[in-house]
PDB file of N, CA and C in Angstrom:
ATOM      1  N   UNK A   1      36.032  80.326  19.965  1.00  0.00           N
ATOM      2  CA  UNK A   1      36.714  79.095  19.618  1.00  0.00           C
ATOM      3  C   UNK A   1      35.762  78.233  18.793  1.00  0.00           C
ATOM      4  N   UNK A   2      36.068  77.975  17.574  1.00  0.00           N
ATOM      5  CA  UNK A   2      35.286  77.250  16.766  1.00  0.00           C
ATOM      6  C   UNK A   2      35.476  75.748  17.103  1.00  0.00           C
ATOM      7  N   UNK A   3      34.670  74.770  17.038  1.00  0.00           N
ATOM      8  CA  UNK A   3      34.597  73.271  16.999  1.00  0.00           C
ATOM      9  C   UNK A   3      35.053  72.794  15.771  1.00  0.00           C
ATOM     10  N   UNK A   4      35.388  73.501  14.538  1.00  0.00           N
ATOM     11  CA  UNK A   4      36.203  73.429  13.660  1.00  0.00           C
ATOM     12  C   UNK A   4      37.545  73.560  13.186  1.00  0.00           C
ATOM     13  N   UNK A   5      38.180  74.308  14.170  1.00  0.00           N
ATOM     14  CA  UNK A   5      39.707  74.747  14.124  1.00  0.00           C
ATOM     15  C   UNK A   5      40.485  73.110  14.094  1.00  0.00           C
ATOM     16  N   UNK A   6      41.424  74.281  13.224  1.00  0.00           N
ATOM     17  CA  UNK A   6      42.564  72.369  13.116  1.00  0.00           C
ATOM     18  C   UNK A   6      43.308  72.679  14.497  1.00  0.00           C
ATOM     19  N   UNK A   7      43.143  71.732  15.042  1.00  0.00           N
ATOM     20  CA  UNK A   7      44.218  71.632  16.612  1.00  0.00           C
ATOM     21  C   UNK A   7      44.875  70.502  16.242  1.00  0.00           C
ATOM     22  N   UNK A   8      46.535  70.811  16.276  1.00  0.00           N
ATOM     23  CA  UNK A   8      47.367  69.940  16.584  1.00  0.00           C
ATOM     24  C   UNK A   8      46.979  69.214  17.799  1.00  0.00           C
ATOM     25  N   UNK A   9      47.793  68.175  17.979  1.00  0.00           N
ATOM     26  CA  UNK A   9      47.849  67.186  19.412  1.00  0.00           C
ATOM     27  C   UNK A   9      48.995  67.896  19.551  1.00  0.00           C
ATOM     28  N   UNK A  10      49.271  67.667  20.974  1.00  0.00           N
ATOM     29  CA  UNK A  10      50.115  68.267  21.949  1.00  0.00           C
ATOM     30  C   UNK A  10      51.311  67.311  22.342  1.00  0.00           C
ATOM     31  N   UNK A  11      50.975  66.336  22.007  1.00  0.00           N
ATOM     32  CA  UNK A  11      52.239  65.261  21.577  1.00  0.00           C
ATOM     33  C   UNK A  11      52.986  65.367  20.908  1.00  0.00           C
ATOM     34  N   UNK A  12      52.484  65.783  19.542  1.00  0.00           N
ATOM     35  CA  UNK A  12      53.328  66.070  18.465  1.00  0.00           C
ATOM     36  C   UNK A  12      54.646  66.000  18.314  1.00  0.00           C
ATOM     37  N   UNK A  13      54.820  67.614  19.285  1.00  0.00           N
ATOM     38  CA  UNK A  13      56.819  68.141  19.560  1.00  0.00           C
ATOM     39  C   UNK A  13      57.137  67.139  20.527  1.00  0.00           C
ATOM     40  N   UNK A  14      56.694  66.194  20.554  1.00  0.00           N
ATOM     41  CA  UNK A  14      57.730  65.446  21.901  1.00  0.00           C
ATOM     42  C   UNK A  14      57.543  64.456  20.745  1.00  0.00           C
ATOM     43  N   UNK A  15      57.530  63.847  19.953  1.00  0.00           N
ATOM     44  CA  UNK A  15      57.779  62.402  19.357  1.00  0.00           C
ATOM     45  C   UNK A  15      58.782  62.443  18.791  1.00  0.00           C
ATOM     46  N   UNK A  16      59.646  60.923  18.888  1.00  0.00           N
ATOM     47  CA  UNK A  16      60.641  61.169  18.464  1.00  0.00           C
ATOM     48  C   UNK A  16      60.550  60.985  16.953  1.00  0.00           C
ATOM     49  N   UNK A  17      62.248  61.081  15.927  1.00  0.00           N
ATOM     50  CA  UNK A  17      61.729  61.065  14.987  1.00  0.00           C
ATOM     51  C   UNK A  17      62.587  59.783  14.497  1.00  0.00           C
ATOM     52  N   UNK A  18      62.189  59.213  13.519  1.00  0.00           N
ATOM     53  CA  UNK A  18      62.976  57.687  12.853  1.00  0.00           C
ATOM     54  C   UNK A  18      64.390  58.076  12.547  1.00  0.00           C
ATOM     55  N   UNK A  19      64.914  57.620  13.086  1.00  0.00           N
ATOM     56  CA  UNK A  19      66.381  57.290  12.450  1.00  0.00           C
ATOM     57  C   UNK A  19      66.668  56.308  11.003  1.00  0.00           C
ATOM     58  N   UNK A  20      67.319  57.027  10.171  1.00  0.00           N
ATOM     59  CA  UNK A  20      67.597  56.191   9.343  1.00  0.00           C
ATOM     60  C   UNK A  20      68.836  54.916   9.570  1.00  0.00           C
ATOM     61  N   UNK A  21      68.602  53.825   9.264  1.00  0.00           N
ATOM     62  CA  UNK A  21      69.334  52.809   8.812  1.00  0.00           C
ATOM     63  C   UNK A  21      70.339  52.764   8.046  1.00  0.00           C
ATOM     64  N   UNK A  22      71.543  52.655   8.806  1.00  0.00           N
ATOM     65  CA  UNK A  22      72.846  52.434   7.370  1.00  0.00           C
ATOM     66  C   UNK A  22      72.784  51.763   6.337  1.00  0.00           C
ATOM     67  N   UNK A  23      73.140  51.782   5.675  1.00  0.00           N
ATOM     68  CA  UNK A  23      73.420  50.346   4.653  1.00  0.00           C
ATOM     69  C   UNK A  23      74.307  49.363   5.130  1.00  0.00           C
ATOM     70  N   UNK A  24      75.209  49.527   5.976  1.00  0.00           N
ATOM     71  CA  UNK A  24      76.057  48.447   6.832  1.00  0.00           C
ATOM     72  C   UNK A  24      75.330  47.780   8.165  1.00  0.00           C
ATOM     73  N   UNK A  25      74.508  48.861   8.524  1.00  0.00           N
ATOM     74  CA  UNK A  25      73.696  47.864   9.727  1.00  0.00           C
ATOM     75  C   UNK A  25      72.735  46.902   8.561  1.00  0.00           C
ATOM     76  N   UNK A  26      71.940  47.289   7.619  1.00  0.00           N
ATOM     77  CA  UNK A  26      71.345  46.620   6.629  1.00  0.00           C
ATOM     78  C   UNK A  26      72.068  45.380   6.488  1.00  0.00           C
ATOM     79  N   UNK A  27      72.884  45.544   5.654  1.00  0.00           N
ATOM     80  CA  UNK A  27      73.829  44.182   5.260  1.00  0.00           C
ATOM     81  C   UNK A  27      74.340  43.353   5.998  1.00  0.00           C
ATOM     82  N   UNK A  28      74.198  44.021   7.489  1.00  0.00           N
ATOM     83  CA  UNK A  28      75.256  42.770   8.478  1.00  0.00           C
ATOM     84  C   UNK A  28      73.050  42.629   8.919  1.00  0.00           C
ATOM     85  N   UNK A  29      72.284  42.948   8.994  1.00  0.00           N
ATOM     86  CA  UNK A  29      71.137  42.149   9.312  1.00  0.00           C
ATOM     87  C   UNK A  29      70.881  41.150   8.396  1.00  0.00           C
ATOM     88  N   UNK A  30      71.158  41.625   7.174  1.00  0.00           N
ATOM     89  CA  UNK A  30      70.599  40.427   5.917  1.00  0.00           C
ATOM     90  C   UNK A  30      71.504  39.548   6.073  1.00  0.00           C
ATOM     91  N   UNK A  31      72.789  39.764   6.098  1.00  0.00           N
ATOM     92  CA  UNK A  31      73.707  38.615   6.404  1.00  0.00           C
ATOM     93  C   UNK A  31      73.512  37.428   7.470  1.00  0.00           C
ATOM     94  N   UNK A  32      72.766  38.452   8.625  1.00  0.00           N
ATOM     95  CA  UNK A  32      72.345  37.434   9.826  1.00  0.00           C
ATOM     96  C   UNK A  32      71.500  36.351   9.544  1.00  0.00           C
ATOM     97  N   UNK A  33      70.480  37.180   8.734  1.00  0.00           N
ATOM     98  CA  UNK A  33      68.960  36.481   8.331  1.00  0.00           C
ATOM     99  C   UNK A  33      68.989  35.086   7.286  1.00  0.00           C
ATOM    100  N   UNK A  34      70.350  35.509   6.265  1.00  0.00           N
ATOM    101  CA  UNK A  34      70.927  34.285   5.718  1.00  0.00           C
ATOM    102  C   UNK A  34      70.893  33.593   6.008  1.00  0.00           C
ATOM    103  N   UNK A  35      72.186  33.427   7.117  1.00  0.00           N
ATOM    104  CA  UNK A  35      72.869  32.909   7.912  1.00  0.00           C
ATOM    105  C   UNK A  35      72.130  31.687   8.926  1.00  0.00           C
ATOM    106  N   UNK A  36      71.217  32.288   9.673  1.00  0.00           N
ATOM    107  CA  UNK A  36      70.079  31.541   9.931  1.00  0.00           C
ATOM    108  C   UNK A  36      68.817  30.819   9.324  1.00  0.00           C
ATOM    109  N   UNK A  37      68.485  31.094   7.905  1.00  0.00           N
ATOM    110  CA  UNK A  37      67.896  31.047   7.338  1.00  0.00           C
ATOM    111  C   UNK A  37      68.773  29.634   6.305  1.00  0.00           C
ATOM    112  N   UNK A  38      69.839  29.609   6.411  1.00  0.00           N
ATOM    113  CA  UNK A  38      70.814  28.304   5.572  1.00  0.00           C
ATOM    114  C   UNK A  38      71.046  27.432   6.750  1.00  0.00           C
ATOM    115  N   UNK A  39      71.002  27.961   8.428  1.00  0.00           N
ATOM    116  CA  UNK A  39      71.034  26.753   9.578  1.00  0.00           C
ATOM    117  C   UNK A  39      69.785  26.193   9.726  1.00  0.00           C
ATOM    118  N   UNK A  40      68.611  26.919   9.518  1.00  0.00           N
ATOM    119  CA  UNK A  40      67.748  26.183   9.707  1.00  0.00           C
ATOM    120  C   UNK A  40      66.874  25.340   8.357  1.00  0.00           C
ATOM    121  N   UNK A  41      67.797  25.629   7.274  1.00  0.00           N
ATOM    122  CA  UNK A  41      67.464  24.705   6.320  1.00  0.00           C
ATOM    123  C   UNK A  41      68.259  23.229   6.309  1.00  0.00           C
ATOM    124  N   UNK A  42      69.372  23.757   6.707  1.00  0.00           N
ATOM    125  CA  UNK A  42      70.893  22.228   6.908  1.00  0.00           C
ATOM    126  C   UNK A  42      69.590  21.332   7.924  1.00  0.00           C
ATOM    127  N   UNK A  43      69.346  22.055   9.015  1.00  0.00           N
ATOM    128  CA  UNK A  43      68.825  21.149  10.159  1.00  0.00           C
ATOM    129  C   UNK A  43      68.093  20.493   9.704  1.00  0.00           C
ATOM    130  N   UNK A  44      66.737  21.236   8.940  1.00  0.00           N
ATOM    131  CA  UNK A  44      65.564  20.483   8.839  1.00  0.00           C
ATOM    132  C   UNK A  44      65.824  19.091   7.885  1.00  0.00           C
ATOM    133  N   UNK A  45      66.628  19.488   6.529  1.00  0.00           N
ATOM    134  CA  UNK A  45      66.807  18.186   5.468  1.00  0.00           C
ATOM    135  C   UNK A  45      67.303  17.745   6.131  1.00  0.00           C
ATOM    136  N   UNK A  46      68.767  17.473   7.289  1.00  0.00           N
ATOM    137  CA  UNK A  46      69.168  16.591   7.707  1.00  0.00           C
ATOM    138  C   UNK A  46      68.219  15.592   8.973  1.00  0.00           C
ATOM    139  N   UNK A  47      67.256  16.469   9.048  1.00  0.00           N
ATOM    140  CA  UNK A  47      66.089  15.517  10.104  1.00  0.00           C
ATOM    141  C   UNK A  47      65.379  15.174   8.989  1.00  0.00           C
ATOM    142  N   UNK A  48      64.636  15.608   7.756  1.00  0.00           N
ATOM    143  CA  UNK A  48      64.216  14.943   6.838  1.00  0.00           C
ATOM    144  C   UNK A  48      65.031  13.407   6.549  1.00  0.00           C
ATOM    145  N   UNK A  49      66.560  13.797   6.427  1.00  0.00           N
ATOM    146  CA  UNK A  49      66.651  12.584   5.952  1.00  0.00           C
ATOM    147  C   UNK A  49      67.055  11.742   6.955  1.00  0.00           C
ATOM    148  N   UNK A  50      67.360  12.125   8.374  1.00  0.00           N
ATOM    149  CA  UNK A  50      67.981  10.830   9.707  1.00  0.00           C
ATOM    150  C   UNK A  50      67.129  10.726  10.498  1.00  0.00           C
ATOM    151  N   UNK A  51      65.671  11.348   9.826  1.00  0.00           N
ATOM    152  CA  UNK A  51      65.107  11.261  10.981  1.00  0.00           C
ATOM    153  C   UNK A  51      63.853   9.971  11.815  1.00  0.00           C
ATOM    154  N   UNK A  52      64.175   9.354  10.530  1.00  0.00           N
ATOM    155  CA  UNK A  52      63.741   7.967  10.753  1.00  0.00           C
ATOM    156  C   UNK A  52      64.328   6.807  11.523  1.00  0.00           C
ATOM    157  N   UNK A  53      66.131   7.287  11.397  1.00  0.00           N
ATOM    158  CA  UNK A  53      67.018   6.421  12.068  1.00  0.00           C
ATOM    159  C   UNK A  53      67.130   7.195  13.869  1.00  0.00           C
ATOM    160  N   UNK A  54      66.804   8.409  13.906  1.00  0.00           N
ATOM    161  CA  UNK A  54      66.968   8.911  15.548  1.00  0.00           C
ATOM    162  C   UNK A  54      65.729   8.402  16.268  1.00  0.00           C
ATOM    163  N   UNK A  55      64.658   8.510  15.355  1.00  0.00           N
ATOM    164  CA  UNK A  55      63.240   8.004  16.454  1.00  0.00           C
ATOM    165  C   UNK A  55      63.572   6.674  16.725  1.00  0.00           C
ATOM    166  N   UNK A  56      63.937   5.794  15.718  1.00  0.00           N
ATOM    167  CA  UNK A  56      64.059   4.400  16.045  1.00  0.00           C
ATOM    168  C   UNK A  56      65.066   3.865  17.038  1.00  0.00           C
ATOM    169  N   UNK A  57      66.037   4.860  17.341  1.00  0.00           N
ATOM    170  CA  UNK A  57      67.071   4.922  17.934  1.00  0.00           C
ATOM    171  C   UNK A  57      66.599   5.179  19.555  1.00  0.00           C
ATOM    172  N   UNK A  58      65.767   6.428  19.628  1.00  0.00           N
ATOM    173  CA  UNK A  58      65.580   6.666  20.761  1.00  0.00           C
ATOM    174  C   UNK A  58      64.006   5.386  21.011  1.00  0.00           C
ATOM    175  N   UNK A  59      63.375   4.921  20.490  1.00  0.00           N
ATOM    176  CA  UNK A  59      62.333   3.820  20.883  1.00  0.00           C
ATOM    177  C   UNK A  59      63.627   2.715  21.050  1.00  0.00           C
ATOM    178  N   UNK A  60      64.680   2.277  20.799  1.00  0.00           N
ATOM    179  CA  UNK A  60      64.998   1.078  21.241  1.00  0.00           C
ATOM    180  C   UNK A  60      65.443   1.139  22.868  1.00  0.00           C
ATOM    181  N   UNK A  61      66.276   2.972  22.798  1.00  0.00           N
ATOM    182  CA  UNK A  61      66.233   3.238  24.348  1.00  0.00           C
ATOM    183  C   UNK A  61      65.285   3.702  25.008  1.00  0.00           C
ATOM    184  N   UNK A  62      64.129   3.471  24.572  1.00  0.00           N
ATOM    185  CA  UNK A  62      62.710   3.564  25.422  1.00  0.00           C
ATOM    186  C   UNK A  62      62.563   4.927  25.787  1.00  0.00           C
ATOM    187  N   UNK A  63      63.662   6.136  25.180  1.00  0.00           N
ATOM    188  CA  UNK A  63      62.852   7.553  25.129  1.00  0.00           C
ATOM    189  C   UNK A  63      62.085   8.055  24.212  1.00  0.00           C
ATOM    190  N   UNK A  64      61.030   7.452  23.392  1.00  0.00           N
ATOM    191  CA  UNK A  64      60.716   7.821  22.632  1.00  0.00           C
ATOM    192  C   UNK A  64      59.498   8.386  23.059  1.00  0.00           C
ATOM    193  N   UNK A  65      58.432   8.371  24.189  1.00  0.00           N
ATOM    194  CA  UNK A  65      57.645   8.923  24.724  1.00  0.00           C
ATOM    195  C   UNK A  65      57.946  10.276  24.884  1.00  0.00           C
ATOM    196  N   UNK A  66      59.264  10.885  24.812  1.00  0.00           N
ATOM    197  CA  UNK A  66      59.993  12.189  25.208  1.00  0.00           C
ATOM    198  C   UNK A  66      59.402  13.074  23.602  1.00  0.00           C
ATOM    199  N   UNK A  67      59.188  12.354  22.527  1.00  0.00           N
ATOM    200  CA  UNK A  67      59.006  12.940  21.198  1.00  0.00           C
ATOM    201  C   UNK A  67      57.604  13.068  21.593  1.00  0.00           C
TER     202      UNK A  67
END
């Protein structure tokens, strides 16, 4: 037995192998990623722009320690 021989690993035959991806699971993920990706833009400009009137809002009801 040489210290040179190519030896496979013995794992090898047991791994599984990748499944390919539809193009419809694709498109309904990108759709998701949109999707979330346009809610969490609405949110943020709309705290960009009210978000001067909610802090002041919550300091007049004295939760503003909660921020």
């Amino acid at each position: 037995m040489s210290l040179l021989a190519n030896h496979t690993p013995r794992y090898e035959g047991l791994m599984k192998q990748a499944q390919p991806i539809s193009l419809k699971t694709t498109a309904w993920v990108a759709l998701g990623l949109g999707a979330f990706a346009a809610a969490s833009g609405l949110a943020f400009a709309s705290w960009l722009d009210k978000g001067a009137g909610i802090f002041m809002s919550l300091v007049d009801a004295g939760m503003s320690w909660c921020f």
